[in-house]
C-alpha atoms as a PDB file:
ATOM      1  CA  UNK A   1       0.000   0.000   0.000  1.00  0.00           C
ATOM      2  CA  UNK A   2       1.501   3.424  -1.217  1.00  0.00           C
ATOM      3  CA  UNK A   3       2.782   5.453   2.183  1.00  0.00           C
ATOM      4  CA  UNK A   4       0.393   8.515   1.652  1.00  0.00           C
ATOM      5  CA  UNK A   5      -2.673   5.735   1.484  1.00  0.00           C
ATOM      6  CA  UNK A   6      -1.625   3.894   3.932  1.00  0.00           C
ATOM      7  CA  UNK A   7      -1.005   6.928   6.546  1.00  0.00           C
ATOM      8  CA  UNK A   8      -4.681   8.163   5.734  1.00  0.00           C
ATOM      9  CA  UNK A   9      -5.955   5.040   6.540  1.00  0.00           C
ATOM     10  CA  UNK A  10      -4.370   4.617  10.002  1.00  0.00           C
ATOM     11  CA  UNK A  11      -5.915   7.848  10.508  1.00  0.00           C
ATOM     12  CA  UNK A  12      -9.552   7.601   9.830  1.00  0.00           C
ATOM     13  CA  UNK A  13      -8.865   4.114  11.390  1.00  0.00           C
ATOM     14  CA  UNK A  14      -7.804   6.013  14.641  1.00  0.00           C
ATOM     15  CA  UNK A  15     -10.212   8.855  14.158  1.00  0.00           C
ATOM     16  CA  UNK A  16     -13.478   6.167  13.494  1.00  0.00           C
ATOM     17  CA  UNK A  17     -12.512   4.510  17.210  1.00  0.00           C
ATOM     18  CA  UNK A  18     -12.019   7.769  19.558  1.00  0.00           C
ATOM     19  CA  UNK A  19     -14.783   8.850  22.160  1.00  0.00           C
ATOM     20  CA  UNK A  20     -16.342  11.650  21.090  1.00  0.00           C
ATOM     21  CA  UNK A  21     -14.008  13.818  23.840  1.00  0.00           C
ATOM     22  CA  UNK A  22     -10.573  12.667  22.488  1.00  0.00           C
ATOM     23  CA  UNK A  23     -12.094  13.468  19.340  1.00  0.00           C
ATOM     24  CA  UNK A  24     -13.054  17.001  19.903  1.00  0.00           C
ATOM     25  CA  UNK A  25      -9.922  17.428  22.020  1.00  0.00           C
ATOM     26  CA  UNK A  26      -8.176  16.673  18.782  1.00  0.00           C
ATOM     27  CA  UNK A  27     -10.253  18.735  16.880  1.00  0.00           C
ATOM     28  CA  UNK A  28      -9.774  21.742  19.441  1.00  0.00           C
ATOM     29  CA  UNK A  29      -6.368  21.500  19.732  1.00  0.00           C
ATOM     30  CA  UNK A  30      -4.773  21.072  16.136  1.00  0.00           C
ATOM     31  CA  UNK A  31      -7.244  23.694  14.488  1.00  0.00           C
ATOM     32  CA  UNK A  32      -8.826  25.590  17.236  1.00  0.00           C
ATOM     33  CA  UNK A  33     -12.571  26.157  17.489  1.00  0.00           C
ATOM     34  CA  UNK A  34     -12.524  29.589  14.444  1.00  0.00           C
ATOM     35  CA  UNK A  35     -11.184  26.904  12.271  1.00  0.00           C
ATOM     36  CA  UNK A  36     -13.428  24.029  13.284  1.00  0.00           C
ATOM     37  CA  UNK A  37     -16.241  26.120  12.857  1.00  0.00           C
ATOM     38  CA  UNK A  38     -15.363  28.137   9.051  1.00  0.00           C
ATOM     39  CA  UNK A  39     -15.215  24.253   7.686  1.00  0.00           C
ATOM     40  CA  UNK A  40     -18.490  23.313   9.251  1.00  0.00           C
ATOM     41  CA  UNK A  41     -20.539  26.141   7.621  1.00  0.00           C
ATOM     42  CA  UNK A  42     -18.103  25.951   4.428  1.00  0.00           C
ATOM     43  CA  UNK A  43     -18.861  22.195   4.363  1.00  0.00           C
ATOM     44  CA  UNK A  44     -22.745  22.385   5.360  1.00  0.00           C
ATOM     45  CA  UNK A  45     -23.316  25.645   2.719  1.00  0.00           C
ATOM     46  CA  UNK A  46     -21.400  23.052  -0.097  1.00  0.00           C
ATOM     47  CA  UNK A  47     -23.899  20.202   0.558  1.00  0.00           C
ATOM     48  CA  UNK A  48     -27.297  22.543   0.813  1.00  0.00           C
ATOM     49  CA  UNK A  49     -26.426  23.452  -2.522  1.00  0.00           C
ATOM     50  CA  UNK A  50     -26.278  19.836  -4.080  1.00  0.00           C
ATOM     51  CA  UNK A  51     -27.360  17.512  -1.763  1.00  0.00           C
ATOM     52  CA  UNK A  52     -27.449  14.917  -4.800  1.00  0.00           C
ATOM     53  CA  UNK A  53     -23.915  15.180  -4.664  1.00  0.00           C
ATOM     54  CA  UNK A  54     -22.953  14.627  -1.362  1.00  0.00           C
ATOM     55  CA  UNK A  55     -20.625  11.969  -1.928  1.00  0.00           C
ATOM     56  CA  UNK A  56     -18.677  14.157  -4.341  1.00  0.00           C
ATOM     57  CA  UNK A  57     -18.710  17.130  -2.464  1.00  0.00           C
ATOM     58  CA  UNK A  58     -17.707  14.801   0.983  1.00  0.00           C
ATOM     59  CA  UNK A  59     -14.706  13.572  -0.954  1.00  0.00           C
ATOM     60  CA  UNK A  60     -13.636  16.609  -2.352  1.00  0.00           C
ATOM     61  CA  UNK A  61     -13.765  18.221   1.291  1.00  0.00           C
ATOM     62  CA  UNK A  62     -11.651  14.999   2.389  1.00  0.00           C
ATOM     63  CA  UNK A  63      -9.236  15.935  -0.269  1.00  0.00           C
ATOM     64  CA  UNK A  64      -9.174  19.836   0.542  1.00  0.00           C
ATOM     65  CA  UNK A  65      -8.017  19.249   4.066  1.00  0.00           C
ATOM     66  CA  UNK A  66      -5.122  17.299   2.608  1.00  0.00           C
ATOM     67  CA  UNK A  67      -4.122  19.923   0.234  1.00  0.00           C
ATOM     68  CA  UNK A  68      -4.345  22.543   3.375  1.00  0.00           C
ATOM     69  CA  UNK A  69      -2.378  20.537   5.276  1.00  0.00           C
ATOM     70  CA  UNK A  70       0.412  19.897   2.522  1.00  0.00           C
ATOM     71  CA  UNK A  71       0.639  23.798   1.889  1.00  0.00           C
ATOM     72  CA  UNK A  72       0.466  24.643   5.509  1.00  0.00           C
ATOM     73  CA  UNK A  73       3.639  22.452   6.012  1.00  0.00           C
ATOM     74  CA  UNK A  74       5.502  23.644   2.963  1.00  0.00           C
ATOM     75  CA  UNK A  75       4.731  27.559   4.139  1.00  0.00           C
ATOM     76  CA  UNK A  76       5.708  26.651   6.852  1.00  0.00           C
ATOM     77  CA  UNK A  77       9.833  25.928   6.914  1.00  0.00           C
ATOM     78  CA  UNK A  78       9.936  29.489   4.720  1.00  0.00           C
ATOM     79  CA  UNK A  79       8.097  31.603   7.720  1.00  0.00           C
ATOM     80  CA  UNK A  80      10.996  29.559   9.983  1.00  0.00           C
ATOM     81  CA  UNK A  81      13.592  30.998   7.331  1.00  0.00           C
ATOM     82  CA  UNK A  82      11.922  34.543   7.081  1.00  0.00           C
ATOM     83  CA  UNK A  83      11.481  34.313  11.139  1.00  0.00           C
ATOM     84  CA  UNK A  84      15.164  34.171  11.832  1.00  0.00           C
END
């Protein structure tokens, strides 16, 4: 199984079999509640709008976070650069 793959499945593995505190702990703690909350009204205002395509618009959203999270950590060694 290719790395990337693999890692996301460990994690919804891990994220499918935490009580709902851990979970929100998470959730609280690696994006804060502002963030938490811009995704669920982006996420529930994408879904109103085509509820037929909820599937689609579920995995896309799946996929977005991923992108985020790749360019988060590739801004992120330059603002260490620019920082020192």
């Amino acid at each position: 199984m290719p790395a990337k793959k693999g890692l996301a499945i460990q994690f919804i593995d891990r994220i499918r079999t935490m009580e709902p505190a851990d979970l929100n702990a998470l959730i609280l703690r690696e994006a804060g509640e502002e963030l938490a909350q811009f995704f669920l009204t982006y996420s529930a205002s994408l879904i109103s709008r085509s509820p037929e395509k909820v599937l689609e618009n579920t995995s896309s959203l799946m996929l977005m976070g991923y992108l985020i999270r790749a360019a988060e950590e590739r801004t992120a060694p330059r603002e260490l650069v620019a920082q020192a």
